[in-house]
C-alpha atoms as a PDB file:
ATOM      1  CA  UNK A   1       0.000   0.000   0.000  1.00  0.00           C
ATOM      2  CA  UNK A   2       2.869   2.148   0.570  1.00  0.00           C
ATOM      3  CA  UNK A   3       4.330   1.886  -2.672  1.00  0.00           C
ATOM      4  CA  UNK A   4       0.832   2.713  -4.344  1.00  0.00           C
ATOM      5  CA  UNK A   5       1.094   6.079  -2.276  1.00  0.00           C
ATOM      6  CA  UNK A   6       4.144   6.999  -3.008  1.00  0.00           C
ATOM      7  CA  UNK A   7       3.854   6.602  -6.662  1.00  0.00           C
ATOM      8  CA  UNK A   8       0.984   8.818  -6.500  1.00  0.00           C
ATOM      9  CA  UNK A   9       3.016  11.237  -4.796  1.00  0.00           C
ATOM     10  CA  UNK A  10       5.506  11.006  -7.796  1.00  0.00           C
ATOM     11  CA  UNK A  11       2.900  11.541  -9.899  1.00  0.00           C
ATOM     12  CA  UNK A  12       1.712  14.491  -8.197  1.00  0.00           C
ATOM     13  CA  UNK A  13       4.954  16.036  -8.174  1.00  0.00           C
ATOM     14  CA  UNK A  14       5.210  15.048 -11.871  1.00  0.00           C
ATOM     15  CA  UNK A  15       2.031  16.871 -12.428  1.00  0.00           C
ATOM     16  CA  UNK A  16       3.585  19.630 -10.620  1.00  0.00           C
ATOM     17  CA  UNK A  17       6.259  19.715 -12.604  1.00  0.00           C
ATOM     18  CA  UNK A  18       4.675  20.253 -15.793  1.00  0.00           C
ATOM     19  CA  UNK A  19       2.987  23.130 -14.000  1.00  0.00           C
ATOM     20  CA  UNK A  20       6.503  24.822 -13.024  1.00  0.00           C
ATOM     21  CA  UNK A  21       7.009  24.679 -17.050  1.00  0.00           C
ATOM     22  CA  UNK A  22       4.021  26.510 -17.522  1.00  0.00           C
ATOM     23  CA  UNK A  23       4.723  29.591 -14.763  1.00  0.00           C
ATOM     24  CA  UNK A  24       8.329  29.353 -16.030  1.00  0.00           C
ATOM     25  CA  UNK A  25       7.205  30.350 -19.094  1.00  0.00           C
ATOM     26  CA  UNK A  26       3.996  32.799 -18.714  1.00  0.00           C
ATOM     27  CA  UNK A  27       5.288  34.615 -15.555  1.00  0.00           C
ATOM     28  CA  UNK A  28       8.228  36.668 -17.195  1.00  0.00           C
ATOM     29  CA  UNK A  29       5.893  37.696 -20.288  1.00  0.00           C
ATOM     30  CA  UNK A  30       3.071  38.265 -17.586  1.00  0.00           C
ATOM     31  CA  UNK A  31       0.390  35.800 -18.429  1.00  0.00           C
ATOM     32  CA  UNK A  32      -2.200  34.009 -16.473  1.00  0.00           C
ATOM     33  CA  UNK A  33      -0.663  31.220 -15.135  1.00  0.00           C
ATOM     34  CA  UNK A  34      -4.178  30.306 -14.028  1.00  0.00           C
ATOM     35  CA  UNK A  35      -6.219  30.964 -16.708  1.00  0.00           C
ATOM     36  CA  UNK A  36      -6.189  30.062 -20.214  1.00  0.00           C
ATOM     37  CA  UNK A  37      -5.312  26.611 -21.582  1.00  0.00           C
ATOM     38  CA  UNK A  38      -2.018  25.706 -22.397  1.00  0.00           C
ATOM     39  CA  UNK A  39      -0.676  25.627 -25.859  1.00  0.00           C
ATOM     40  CA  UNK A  40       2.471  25.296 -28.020  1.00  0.00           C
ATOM     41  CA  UNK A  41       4.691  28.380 -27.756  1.00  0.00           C
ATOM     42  CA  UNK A  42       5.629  27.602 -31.264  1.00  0.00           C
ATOM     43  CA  UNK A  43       2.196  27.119 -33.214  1.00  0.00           C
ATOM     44  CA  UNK A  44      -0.202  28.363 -30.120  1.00  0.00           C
ATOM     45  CA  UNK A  45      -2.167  25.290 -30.769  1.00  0.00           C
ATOM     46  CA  UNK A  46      -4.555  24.635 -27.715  1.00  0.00           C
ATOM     47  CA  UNK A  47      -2.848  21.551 -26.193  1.00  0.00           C
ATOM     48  CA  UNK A  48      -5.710  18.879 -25.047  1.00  0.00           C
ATOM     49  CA  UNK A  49      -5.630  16.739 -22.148  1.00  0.00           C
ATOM     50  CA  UNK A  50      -3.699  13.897 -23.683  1.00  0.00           C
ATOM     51  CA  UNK A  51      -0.842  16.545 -24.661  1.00  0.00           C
ATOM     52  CA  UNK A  52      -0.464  17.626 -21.139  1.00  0.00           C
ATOM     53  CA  UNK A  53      -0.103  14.069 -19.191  1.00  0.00           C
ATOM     54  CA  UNK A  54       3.533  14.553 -17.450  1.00  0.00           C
ATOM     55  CA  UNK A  55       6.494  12.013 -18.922  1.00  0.00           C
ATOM     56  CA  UNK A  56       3.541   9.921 -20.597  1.00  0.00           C
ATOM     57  CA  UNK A  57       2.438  12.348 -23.336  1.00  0.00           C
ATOM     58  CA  UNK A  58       6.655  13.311 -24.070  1.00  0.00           C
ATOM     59  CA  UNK A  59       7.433   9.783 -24.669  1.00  0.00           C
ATOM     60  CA  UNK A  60       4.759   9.085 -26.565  1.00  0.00           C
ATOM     61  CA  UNK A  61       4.601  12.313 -28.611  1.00  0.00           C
ATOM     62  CA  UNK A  62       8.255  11.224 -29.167  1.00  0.00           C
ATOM     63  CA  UNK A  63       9.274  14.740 -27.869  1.00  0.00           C
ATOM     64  CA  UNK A  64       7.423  16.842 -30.355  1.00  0.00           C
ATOM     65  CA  UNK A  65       4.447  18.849 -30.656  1.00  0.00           C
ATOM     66  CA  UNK A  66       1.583  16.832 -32.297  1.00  0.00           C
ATOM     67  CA  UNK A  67       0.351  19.884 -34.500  1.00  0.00           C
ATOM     68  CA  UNK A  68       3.402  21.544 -35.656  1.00  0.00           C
ATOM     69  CA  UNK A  69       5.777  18.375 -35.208  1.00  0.00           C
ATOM     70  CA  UNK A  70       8.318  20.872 -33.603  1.00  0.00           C
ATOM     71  CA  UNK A  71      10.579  19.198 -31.091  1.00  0.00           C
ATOM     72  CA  UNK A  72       9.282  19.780 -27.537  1.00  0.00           C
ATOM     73  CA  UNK A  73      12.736  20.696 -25.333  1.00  0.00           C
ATOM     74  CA  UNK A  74      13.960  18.262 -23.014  1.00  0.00           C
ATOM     75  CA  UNK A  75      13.723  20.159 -19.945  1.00  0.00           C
ATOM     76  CA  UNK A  76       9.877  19.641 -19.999  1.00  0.00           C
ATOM     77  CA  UNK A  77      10.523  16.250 -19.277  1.00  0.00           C
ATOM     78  CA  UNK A  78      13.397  16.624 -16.881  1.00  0.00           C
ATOM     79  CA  UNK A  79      11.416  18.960 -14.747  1.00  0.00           C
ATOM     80  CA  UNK A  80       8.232  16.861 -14.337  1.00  0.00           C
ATOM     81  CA  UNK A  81      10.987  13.806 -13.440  1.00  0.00           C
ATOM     82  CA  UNK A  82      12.765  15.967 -11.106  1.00  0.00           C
ATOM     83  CA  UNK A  83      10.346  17.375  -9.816  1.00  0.00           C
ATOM     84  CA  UNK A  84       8.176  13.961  -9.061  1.00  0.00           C
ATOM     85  CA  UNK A  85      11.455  12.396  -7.401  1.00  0.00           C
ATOM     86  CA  UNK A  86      11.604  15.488  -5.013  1.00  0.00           C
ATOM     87  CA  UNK A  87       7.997  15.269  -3.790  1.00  0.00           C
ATOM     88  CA  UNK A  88       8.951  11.552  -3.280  1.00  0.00           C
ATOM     89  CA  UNK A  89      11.929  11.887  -1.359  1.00  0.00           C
ATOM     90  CA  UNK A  90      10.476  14.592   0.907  1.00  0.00           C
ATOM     91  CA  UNK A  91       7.332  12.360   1.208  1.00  0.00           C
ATOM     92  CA  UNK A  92      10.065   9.389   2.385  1.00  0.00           C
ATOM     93  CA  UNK A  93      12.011  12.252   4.377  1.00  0.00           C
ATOM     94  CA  UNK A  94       8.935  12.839   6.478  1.00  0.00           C
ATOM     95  CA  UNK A  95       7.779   8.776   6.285  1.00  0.00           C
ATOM     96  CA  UNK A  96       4.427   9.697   5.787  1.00  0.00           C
ATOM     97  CA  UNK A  97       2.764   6.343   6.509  1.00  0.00           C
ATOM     98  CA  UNK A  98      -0.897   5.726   5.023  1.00  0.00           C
ATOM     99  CA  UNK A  99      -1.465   3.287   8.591  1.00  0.00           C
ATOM    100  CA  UNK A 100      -0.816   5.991  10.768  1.00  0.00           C
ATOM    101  CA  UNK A 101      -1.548   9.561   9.455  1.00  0.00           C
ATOM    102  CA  UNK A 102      -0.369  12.538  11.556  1.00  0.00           C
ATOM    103  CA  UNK A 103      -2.610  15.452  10.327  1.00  0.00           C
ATOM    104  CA  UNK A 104       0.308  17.947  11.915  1.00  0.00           C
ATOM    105  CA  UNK A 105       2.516  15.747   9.250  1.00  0.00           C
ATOM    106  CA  UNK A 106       0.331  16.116   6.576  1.00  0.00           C
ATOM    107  CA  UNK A 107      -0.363  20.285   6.815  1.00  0.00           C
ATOM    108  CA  UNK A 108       3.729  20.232   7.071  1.00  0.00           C
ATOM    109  CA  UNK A 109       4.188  18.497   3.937  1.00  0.00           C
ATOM    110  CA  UNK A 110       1.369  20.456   1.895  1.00  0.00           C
ATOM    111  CA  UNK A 111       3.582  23.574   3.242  1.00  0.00           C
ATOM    112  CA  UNK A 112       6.205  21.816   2.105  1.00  0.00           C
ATOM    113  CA  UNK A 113       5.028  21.194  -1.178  1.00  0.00           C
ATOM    114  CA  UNK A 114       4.167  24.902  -1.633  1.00  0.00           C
ATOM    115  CA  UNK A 115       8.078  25.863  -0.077  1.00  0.00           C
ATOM    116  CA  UNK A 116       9.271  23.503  -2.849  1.00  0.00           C
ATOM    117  CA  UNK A 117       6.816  24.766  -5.831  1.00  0.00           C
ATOM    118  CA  UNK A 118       8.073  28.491  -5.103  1.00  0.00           C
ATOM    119  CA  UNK A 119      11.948  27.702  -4.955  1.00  0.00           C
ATOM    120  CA  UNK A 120      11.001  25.601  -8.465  1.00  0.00           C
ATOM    121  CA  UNK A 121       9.851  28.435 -10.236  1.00  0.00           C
ATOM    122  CA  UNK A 122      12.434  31.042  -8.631  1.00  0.00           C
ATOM    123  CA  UNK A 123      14.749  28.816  -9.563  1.00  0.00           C
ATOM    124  CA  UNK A 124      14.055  27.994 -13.523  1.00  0.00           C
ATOM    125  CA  UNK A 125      12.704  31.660 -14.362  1.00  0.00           C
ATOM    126  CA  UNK A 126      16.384  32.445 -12.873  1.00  0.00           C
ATOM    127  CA  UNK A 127      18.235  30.231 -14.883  1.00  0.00           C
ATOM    128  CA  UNK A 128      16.327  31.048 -18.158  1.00  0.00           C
ATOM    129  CA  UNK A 129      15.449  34.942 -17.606  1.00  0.00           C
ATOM    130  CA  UNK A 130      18.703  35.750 -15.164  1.00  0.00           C
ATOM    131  CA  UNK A 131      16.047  37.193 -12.686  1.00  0.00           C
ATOM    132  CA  UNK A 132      14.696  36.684  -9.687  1.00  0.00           C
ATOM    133  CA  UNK A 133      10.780  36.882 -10.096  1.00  0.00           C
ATOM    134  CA  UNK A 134       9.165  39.287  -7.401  1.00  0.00           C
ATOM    135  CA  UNK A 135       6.091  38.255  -7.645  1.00  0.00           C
ATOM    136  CA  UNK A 136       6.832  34.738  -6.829  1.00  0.00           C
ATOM    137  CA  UNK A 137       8.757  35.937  -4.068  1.00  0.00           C
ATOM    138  CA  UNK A 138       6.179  37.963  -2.751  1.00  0.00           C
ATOM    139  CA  UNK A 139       3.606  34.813  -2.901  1.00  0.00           C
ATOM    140  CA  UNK A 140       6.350  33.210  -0.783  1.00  0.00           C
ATOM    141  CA  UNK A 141       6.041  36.141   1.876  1.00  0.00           C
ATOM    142  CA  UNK A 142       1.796  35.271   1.734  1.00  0.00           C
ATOM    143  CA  UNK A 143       2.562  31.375   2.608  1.00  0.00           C
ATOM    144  CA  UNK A 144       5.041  32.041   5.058  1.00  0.00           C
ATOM    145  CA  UNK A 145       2.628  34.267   6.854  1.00  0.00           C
ATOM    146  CA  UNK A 146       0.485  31.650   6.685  1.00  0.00           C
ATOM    147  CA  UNK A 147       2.834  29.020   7.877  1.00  0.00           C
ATOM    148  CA  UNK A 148       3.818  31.242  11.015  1.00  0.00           C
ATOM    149  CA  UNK A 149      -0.202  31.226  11.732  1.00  0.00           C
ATOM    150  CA  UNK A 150      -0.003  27.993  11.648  1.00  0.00           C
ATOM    151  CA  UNK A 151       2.364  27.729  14.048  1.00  0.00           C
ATOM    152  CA  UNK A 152       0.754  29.889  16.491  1.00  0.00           C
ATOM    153  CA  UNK A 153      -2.198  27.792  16.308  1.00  0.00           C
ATOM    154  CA  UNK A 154       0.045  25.024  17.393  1.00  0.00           C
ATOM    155  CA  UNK A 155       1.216  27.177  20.091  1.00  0.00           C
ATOM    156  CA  UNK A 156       4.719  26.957  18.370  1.00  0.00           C
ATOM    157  CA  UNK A 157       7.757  29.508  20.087  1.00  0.00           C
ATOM    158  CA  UNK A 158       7.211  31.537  16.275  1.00  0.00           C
ATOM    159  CA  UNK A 159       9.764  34.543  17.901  1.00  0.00           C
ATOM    160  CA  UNK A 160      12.799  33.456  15.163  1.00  0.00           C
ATOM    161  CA  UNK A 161       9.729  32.985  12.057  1.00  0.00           C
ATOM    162  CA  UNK A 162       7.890  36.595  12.700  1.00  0.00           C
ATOM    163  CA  UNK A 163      11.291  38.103  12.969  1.00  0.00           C
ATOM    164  CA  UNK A 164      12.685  36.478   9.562  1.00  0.00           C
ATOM    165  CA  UNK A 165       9.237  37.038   8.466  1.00  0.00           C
ATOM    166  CA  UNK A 166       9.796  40.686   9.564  1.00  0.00           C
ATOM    167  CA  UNK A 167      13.241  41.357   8.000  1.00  0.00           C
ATOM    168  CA  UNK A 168      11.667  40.148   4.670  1.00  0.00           C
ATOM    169  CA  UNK A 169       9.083  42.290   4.274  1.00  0.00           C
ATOM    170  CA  UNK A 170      11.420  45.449   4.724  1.00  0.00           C
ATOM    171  CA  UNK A 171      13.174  44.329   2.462  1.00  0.00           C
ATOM    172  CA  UNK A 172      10.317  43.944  -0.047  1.00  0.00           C
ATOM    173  CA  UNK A 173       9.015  47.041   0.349  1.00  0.00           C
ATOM    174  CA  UNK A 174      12.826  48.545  -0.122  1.00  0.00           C
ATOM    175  CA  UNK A 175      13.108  46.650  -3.468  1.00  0.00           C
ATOM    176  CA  UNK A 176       9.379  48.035  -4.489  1.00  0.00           C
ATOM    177  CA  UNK A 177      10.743  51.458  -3.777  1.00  0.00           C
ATOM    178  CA  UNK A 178      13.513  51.220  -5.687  1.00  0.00           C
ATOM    179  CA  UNK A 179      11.965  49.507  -8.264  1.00  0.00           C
ATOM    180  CA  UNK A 180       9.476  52.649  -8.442  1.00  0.00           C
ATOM    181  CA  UNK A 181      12.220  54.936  -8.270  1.00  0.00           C
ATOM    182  CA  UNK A 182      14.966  53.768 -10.448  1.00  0.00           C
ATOM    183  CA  UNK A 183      12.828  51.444 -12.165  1.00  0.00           C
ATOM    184  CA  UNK A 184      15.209  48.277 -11.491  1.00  0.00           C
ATOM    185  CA  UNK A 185      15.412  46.213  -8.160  1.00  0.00           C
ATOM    186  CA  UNK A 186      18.696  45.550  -6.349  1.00  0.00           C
ATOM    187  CA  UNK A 187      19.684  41.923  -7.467  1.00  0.00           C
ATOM    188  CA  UNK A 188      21.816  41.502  -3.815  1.00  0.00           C
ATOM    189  CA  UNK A 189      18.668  42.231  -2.397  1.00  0.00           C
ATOM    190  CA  UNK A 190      16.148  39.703  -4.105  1.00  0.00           C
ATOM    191  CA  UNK A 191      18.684  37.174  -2.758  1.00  0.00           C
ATOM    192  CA  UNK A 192      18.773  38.531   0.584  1.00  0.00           C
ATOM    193  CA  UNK A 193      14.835  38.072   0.590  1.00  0.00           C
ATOM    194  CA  UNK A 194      15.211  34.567  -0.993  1.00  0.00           C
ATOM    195  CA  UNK A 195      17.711  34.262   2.126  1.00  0.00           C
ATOM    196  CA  UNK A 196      14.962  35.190   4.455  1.00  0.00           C
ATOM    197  CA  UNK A 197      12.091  33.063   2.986  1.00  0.00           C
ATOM    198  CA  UNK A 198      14.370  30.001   2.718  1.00  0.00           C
ATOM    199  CA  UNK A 199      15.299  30.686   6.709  1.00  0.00           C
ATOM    200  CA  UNK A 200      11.765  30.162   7.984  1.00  0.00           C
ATOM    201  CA  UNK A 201      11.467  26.583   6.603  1.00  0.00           C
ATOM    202  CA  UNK A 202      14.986  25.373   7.111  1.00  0.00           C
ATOM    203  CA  UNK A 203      17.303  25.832   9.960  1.00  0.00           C
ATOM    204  CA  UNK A 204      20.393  28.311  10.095  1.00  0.00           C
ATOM    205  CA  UNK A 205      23.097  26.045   9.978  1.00  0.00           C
ATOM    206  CA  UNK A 206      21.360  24.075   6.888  1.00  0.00           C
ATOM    207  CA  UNK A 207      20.871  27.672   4.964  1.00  0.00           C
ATOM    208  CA  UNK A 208      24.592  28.307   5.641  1.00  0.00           C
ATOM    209  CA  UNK A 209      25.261  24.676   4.208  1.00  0.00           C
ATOM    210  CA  UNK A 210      23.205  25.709   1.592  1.00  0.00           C
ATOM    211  CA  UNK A 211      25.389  28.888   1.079  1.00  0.00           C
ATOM    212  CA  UNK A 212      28.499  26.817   1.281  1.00  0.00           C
ATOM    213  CA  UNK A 213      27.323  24.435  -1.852  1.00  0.00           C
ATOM    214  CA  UNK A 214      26.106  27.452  -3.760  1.00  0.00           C
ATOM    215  CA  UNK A 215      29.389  28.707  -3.844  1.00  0.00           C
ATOM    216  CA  UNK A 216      31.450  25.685  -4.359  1.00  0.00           C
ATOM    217  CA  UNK A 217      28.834  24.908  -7.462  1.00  0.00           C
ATOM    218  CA  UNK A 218      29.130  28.036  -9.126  1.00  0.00           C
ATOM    219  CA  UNK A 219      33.039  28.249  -8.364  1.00  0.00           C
ATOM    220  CA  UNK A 220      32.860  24.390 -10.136  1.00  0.00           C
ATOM    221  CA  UNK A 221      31.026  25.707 -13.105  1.00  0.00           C
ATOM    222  CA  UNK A 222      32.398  28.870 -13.648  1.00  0.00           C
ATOM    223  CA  UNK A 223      36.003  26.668 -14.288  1.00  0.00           C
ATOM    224  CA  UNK A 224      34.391  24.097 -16.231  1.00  0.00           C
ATOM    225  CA  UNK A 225      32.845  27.086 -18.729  1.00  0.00           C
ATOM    226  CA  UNK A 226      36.269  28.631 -18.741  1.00  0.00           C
ATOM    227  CA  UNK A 227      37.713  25.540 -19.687  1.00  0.00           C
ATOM    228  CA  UNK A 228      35.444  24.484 -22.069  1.00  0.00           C
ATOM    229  CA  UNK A 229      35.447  28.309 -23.648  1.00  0.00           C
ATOM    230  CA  UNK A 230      39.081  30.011 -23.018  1.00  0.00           C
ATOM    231  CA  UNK A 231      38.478  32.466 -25.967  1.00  0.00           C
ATOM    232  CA  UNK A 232      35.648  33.868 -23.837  1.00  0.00           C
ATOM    233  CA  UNK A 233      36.425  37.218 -22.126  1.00  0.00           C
ATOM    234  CA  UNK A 234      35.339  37.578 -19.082  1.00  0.00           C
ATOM    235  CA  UNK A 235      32.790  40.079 -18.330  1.00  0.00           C
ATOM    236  CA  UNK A 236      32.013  42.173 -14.993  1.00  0.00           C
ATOM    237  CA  UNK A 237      28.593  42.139 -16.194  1.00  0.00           C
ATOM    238  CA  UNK A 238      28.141  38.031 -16.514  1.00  0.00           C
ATOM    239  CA  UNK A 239      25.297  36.806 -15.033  1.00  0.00           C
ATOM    240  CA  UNK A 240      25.744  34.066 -12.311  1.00  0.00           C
ATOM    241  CA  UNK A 241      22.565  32.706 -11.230  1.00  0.00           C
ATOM    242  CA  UNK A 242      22.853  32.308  -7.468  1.00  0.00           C
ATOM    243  CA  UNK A 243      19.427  32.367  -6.804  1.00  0.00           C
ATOM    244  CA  UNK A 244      19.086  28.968  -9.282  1.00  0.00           C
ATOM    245  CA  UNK A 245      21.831  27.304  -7.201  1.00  0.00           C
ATOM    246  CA  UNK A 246      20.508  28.885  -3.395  1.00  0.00           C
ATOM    247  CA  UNK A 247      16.867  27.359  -4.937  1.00  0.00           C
ATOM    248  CA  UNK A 248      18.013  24.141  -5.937  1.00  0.00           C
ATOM    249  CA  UNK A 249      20.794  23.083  -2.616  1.00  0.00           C
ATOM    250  CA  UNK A 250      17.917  24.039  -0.284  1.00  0.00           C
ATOM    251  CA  UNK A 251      15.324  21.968  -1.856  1.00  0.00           C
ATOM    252  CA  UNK A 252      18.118  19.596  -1.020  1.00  0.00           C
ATOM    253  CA  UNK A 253      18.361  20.837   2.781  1.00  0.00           C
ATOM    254  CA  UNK A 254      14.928  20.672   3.322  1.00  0.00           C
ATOM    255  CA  UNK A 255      14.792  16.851   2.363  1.00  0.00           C
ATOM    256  CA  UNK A 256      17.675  15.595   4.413  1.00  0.00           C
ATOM    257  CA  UNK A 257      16.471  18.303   7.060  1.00  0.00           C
ATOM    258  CA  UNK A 258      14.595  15.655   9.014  1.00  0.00           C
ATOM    259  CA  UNK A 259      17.279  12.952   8.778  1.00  0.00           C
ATOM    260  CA  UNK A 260      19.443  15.532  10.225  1.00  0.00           C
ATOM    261  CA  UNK A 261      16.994  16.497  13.077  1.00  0.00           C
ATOM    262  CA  UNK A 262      16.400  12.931  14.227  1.00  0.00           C
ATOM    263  CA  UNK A 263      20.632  12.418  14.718  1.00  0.00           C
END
């Protein structure tokens, strides 16, 4: 029984997944990502529900678009995979048992999810757009407020959350101001605010972990792209996603976050 619910969680996440595509792609050209169907960015064909089935419909469709016959890009795929093994492994990280259901468990998890979903789509319109989407980050500050409700409900301590919480939303509204002003937000900022939201759901010394592997990973692949290209002059103006690689090691941290706990 166990397995059955756990490949229904991969599913899920699959099906998540293949939603992450579709804000990675409408958010920066602000569309709906809520309304309208989906279609093919490259004939705008109305995709129908046999299109849209995560990993199924790819393989079958043999990676193209069955209107145009344009090949669909691999990262579709590769997200809703990804994406489906990380809702399973923080599913097994929490061992979420169908027998004996822990509704505290379950409300964590779904607040998980959402943590998870937000750092997905940070993360990807990052890599592809080299910017760190506000208004993703400003749904995060909405579900952590949430969360530290939550909490209180619980009769949590939620002193370190509201003052995280606290810290972020100065920040926001700094970054709006600026972007008003000047009409450009502070790039050190948006990751200070990713900083913030990440430290409400994972502890310190995980974020600074976290910090640690961002660094080594982009130190890693900023030699392997000189290697690979030592014609290429360097620019002070090259983009270096660190929110992609803060997004990605903390989904990590908050997976092996209860291992770590329970030591």
């Amino acid at each position: 029984m166990e397995i059955i619910i756990y490949f229904l969680i991969f599913i899920m996440g699959a099906f998540f997944g293949s939603f992450f595509s579709l804000a990675v792609y409408r958010i920066p050209i602000k569309q709906s990502i809520m309304h309208g169907r989906s279609y093919c960015p490259k004939c705008n064909h109305k995709l129908s529900f046999i299109d849209l089935i995560p990993v199924f419909s790819y393989i079958v469709l043999g990676g193209k678009c069955r209107y145009c016959k344009e090949k669909i890009r691999g990262r579709y795929i590769a997200l809703e995979i990804l994406s489906g093994l990380i809702f399973l492994l923080f599913a097994i990280s929490l061992k979420i048992n169908i027998y004996q259901l822990e509704i505290e468990k379950l409300i964590y998890f779904a607040f998980g999810i959402l943590f998870i979903s937000t750092l997905f789509i940070i993360g990807e319109i990052e890599r592809e757009n080299h910017t760190i989407c506000g208004p993703v980050l400003l749904f995060g500050l909405i579900l952590e407020g949430l969360y530290i409700i939550y909490l209180y409900v619980l009769h949590f301590s939620i002193y370190r959350y509201v003052i995280y919480l606290f810290i972020m939303l100065i920040l926001t509204i700094i970054n709006t101001v600026r972007l008003k002003i000047k009409g450009e937000e502070l790039y050190s900022m948006q990751i200070l605010i990713l900083c913030c939201y990440i430290l409400i759901f994972i502890t310190e010394e995980l974020v600074v972990l976290s910090i640690i592997t961002t660094l080594l990973l982009i130190a890693l692949n900023q030699m392997a792209l000189n290697k690979n290209n030592k014609d290429i002059i360097k620019s002070k103006n090259q983009n270096i996603c660190i929110g992609f690689y803060l997004c990605f090691t903390n989904i990590i941290m908050l997976i092996l976050q209860s291992y770590i706990i329970t030591i």
